[in-house]
C-alpha atoms as a PDB file:
ATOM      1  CA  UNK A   1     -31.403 -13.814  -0.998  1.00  0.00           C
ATOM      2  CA  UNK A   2     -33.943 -15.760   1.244  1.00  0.00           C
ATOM      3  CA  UNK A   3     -35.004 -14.079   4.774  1.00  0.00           C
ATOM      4  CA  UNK A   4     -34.039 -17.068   7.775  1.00  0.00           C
ATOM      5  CA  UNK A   5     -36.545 -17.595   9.917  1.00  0.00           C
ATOM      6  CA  UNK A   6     -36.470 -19.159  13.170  1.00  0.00           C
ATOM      7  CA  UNK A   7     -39.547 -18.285  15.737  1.00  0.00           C
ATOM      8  CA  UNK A   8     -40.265 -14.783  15.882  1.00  0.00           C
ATOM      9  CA  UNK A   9     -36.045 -13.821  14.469  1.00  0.00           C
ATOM     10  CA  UNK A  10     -36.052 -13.344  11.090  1.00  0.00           C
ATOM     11  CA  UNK A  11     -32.761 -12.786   9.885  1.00  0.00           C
ATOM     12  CA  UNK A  12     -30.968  -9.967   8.502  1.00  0.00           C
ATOM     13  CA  UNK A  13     -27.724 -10.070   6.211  1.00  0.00           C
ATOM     14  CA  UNK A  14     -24.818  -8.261   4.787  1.00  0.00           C
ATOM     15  CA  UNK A  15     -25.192 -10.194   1.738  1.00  0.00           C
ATOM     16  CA  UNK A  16     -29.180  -9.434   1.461  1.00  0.00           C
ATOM     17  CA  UNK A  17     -30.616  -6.067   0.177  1.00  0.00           C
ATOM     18  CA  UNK A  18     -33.734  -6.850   2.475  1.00  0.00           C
ATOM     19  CA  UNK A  19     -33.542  -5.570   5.864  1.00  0.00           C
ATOM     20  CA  UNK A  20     -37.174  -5.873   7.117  1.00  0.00           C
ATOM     21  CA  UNK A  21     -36.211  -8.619   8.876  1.00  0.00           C
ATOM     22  CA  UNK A  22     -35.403  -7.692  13.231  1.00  0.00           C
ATOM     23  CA  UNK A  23     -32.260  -9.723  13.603  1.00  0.00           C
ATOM     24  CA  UNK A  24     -28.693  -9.266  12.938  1.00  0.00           C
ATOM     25  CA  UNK A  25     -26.763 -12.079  13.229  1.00  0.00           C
ATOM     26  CA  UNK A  26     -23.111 -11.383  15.225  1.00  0.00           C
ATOM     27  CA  UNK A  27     -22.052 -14.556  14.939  1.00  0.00           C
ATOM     28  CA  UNK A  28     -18.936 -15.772  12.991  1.00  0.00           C
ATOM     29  CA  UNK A  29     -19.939 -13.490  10.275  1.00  0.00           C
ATOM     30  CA  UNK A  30     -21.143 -16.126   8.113  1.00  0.00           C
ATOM     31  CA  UNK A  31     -24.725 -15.706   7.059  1.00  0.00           C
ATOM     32  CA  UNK A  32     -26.875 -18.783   7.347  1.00  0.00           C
ATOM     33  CA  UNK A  33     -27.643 -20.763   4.116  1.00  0.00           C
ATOM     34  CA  UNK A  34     -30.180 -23.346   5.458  1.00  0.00           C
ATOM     35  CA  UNK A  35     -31.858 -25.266   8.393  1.00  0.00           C
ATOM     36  CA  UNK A  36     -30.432 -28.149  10.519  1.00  0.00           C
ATOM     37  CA  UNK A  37     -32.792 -30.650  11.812  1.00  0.00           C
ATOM     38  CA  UNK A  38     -34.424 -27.858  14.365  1.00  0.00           C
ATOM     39  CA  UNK A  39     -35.428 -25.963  12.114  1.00  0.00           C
ATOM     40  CA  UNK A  40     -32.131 -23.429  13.585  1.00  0.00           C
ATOM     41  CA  UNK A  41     -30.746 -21.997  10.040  1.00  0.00           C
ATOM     42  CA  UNK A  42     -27.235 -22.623   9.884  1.00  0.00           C
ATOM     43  CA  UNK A  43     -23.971 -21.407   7.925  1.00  0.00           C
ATOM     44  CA  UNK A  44     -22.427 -23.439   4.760  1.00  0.00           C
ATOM     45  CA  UNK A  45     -19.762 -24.890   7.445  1.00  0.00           C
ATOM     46  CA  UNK A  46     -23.600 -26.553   9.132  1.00  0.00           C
ATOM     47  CA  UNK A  47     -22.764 -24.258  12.463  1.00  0.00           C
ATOM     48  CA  UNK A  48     -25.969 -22.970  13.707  1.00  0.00           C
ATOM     49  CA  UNK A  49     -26.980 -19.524  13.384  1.00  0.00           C
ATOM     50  CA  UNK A  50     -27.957 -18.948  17.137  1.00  0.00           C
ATOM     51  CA  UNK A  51     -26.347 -18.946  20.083  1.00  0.00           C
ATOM     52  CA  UNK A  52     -27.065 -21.940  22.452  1.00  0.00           C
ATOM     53  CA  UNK A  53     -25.242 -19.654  24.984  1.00  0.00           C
ATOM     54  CA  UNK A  54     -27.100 -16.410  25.386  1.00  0.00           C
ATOM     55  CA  UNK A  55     -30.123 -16.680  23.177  1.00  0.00           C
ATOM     56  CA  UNK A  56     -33.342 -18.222  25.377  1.00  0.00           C
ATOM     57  CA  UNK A  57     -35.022 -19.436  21.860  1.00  0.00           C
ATOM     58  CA  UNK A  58     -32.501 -22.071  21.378  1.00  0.00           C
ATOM     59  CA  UNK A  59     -33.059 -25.710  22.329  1.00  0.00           C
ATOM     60  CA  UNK A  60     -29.876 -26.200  23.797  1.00  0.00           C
ATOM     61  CA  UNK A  61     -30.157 -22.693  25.996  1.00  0.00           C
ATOM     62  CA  UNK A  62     -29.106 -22.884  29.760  1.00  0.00           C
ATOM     63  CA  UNK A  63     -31.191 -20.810  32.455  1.00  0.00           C
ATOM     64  CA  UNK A  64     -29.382 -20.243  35.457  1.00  0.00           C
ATOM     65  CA  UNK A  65     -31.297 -20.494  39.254  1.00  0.00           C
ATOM     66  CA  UNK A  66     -30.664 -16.885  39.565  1.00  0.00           C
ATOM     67  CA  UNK A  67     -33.418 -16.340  35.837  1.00  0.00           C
ATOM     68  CA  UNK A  68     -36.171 -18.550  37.573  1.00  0.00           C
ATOM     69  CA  UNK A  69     -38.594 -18.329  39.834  1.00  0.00           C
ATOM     70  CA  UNK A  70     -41.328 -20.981  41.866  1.00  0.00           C
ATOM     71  CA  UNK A  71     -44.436 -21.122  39.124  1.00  0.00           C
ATOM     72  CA  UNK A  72     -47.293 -22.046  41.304  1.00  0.00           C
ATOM     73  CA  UNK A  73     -49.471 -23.469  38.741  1.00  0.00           C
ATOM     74  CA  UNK A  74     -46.885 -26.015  37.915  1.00  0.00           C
ATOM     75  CA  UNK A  75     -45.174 -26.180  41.686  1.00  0.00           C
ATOM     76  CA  UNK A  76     -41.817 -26.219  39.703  1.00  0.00           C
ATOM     77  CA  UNK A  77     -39.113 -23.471  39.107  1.00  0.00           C
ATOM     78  CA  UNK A  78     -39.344 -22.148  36.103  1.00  0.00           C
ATOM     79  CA  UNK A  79     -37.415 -19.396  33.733  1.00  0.00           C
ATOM     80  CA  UNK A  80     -38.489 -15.483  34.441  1.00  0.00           C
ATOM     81  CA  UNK A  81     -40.363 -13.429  31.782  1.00  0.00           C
ATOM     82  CA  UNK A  82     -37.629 -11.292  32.403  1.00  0.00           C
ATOM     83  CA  UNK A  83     -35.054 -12.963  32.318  1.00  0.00           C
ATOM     84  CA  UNK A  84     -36.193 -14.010  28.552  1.00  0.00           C
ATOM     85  CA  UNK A  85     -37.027 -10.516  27.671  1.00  0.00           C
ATOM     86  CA  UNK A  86     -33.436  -9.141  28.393  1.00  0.00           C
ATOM     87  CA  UNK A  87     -32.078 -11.119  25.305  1.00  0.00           C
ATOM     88  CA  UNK A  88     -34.656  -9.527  23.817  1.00  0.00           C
ATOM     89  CA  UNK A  89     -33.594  -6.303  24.600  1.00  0.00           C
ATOM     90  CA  UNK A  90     -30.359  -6.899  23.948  1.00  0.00           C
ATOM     91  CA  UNK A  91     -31.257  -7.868  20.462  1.00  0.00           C
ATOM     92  CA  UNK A  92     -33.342  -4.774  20.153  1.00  0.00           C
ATOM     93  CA  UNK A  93     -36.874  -6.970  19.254  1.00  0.00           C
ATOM     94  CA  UNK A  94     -40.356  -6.021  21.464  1.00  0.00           C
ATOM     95  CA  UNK A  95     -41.645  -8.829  22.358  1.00  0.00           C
ATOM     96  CA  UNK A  96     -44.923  -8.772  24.513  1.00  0.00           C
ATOM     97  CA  UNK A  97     -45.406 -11.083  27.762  1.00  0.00           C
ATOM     98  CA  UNK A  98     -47.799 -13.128  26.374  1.00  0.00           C
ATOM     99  CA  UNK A  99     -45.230 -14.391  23.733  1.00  0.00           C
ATOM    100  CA  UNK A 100     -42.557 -14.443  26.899  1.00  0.00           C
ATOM    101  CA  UNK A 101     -44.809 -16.879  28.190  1.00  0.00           C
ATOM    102  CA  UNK A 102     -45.339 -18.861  24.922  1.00  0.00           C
ATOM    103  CA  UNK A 103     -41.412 -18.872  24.229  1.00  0.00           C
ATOM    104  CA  UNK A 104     -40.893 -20.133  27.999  1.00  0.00           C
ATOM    105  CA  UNK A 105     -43.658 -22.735  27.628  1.00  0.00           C
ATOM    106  CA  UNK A 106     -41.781 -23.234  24.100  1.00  0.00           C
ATOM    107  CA  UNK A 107     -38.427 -24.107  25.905  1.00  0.00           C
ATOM    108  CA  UNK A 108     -39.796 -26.403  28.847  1.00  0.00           C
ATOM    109  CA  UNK A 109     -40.911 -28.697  26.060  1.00  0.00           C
ATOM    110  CA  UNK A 110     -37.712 -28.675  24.835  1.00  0.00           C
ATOM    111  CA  UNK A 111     -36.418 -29.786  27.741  1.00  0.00           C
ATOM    112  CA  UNK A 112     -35.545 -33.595  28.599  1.00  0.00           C
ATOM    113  CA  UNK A 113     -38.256 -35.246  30.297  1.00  0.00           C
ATOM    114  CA  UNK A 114     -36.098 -35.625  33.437  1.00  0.00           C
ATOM    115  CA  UNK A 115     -36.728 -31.746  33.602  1.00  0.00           C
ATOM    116  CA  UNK A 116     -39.473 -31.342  36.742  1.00  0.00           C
ATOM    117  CA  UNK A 117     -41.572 -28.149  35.176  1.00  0.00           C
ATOM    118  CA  UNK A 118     -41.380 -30.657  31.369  1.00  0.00           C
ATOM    119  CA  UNK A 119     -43.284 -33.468  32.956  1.00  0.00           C
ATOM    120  CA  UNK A 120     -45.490 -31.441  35.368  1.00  0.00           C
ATOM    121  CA  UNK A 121     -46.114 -29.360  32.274  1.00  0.00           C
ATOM    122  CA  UNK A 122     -47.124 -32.680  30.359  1.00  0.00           C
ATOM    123  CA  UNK A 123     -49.535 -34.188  32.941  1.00  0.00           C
ATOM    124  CA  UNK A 124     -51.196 -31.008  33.784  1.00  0.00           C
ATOM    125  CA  UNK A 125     -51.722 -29.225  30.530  1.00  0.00           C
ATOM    126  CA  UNK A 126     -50.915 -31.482  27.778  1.00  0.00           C
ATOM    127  CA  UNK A 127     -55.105 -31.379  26.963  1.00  0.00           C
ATOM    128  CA  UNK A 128     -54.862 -27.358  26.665  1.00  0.00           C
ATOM    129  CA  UNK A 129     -54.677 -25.113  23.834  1.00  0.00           C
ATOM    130  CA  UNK A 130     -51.278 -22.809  24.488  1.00  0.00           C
ATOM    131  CA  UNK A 131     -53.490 -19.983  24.835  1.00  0.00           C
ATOM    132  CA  UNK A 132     -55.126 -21.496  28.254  1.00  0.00           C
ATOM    133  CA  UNK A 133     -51.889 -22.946  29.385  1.00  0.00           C
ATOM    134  CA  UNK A 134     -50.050 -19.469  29.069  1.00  0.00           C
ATOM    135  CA  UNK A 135     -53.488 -18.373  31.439  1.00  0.00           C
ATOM    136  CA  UNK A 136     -52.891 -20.747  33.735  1.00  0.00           C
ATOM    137  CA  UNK A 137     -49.470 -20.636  34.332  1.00  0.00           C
ATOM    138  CA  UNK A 138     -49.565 -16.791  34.028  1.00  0.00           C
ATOM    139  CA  UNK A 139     -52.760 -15.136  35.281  1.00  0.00           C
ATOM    140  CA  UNK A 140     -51.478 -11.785  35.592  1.00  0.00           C
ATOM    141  CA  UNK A 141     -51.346 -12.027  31.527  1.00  0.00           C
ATOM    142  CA  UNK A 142     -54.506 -13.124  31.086  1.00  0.00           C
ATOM    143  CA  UNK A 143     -56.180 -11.908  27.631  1.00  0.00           C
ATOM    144  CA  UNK A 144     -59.183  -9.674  28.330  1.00  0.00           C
END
């Protein structure tokens, strides 16, 4: 049985004898089958595979005032490494600040434009590699 994929979750099953993947799906126990339009894999009913809720990867995701803080570089208010690295956690994955930072950066583009930090983000850094906007947003992480 294929391995979903969706950023750095790779999908583990019931129905799959492979388990080197780093994420069990809790969901309505039905194991995805395919990809919608995002790229999300989804179940044979076409329900996506991660939740919009509680999981920071998704598009759809909600971050509440209390998970953000001022980002100077960008003068906007922006989601907490922390508070992204609690789902991760949760979900028992490592993942390192730098990719924090990437998945943050990650979900401000997904953002609708009307979103301050997504058109900041555009103007400022749009000529930028994601390495030197993760740098400039986030010294404190910056690569030796």
């Amino acid at each position: 049985m294929e391995q979903f994929k969706y950023g750095p979750l790779v999908y583990n099953t019931v129905e799959s004898d492979d388990d080197s993947g780093n994420y069990y799906w809790p969901g309505n126990g039905m194991p995805p089958v395919g990809y919608d339009e995002y790229n999300i894999p989804i179940d044979s009913k076409g329900f996506q595979c991660l939740d919009a809720v509680q999981c920071p990867l998704h598009p759809g995701y909600t971050v509440t005032e209390h998970n953000t803080e001022h980002n100077e570089a960008l003068g906007q208010s922006i989601p907490t490494l922390a508070s992204f690295n609690s789902w991760f956690e949760d979900a028992f994955i490592k993942a390192e600040p730098r990719d924090l930072a990437f998945f943050i950066i990650r979900w401000i583009n997904f953002q609708n434009d009307d979103y301050a930090a997504t058109s900041v983000l555009y103007e400022k850094y749009a000529q930028l590699d994601i390495e030197d906007i993760i740098n400039a947003l986030w010294p404190s992480l910056k690569a030796d």
